[in-house]
C-alpha atoms as a PDB file:
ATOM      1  CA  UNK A   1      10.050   6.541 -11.433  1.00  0.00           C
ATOM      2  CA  UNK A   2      10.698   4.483  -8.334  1.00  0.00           C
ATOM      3  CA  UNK A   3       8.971   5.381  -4.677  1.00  0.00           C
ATOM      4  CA  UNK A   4      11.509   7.032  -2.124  1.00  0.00           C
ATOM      5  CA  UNK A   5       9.025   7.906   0.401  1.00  0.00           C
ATOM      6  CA  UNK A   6       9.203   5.970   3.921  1.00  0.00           C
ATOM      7  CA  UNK A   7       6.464   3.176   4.702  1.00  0.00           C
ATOM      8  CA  UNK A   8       4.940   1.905   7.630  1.00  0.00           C
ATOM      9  CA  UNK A   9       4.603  -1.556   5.980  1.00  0.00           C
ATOM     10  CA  UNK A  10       5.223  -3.352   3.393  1.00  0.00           C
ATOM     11  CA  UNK A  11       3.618  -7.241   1.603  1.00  0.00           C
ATOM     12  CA  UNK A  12       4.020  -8.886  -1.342  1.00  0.00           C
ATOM     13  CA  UNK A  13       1.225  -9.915  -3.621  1.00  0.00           C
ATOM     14  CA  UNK A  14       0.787 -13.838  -3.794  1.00  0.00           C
ATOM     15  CA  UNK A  15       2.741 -14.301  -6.821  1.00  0.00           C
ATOM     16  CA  UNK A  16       5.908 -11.825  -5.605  1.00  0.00           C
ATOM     17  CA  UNK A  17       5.362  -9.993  -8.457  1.00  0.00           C
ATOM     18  CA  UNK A  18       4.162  -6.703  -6.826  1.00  0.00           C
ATOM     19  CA  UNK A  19       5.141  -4.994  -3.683  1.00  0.00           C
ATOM     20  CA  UNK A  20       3.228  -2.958  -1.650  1.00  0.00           C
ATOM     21  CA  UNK A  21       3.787   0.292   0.479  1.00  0.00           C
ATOM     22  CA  UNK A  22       1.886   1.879   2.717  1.00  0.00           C
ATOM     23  CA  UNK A  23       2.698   5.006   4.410  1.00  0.00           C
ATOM     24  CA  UNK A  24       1.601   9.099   4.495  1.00  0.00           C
ATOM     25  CA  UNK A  25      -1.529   8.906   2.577  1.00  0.00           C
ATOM     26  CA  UNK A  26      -0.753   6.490   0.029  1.00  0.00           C
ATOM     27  CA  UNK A  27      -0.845   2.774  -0.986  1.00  0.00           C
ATOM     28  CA  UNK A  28       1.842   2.703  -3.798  1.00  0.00           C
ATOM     29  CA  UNK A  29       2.018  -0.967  -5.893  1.00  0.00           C
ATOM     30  CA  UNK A  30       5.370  -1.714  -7.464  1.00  0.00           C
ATOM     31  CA  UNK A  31       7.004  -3.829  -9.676  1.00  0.00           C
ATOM     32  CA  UNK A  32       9.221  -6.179  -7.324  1.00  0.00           C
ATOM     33  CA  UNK A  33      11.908  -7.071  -9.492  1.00  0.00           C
ATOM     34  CA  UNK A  34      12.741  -3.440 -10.888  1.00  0.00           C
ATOM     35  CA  UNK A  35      10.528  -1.401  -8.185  1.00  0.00           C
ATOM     36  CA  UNK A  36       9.255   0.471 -10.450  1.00  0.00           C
ATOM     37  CA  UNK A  37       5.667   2.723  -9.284  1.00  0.00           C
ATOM     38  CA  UNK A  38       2.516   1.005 -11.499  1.00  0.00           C
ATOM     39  CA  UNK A  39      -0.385   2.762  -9.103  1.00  0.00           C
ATOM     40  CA  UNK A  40      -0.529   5.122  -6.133  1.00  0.00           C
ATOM     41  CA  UNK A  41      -4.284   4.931  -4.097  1.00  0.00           C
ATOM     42  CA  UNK A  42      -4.324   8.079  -2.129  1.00  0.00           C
ATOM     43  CA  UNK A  43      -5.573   7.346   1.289  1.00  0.00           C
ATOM     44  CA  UNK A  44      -5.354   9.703   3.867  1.00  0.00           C
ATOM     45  CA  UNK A  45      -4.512   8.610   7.279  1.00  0.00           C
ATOM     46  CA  UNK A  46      -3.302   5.094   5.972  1.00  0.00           C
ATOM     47  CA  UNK A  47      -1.734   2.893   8.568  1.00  0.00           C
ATOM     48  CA  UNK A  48      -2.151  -0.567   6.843  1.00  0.00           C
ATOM     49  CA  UNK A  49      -3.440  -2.710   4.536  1.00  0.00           C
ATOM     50  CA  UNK A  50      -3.868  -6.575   3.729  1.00  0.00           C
ATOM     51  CA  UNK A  51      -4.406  -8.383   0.336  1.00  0.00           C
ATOM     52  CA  UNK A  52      -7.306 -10.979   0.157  1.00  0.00           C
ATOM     53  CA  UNK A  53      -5.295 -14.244  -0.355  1.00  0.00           C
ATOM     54  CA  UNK A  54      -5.562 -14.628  -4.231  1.00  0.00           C
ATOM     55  CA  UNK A  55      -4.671 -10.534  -3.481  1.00  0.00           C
ATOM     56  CA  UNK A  56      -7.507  -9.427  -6.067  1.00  0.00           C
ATOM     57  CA  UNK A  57      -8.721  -7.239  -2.893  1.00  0.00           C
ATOM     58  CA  UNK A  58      -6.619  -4.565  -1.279  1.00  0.00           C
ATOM     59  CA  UNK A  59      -8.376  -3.712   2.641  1.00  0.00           C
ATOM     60  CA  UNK A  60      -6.734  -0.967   4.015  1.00  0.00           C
ATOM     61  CA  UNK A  61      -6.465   0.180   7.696  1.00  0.00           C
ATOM     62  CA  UNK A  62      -6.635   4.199   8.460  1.00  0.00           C
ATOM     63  CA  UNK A  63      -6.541   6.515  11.659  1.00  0.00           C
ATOM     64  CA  UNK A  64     -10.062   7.552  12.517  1.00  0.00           C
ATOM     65  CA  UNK A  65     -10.438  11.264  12.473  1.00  0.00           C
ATOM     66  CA  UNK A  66     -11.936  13.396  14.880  1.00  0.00           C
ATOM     67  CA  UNK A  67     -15.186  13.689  13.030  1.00  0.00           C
ATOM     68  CA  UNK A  68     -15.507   9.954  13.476  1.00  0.00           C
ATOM     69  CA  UNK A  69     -14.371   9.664  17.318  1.00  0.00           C
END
């Protein structure tokens, strides 16, 4: 199954192996060669994200709520 949904961003891992989307509520990791989905993390509110630089660590960026204002 490959991702069709639109994204607000998108970064490679380190390596280029994996490629990352973010948009909606999700963070989807695929396969950059075939882009192939291997993992969806359902955020809501997701705006953007960053990989640590050995990109073992995903930090993601999300829209406060009103709660939280």
């Amino acid at each position: 199954m490959s991702c069709r949904a639109p994204a607000s961003s998108l970064l490679f891992t380190p390596d280029a192996t994996r490629l990352l989307t973010v948009g909606g509520d999700a963070v989807t990791v695929l396969d950059a060669a075939t882009r192939q989905q291997l993992q969806r993390l359902d955020i809501p509110a997701v705006i953007a994200a960053a990989l640590s630089p050995r990109g073992t660590y995903l930090l993601t960026f999300q829209r406060p709520s009103k709660d939280e204002s």
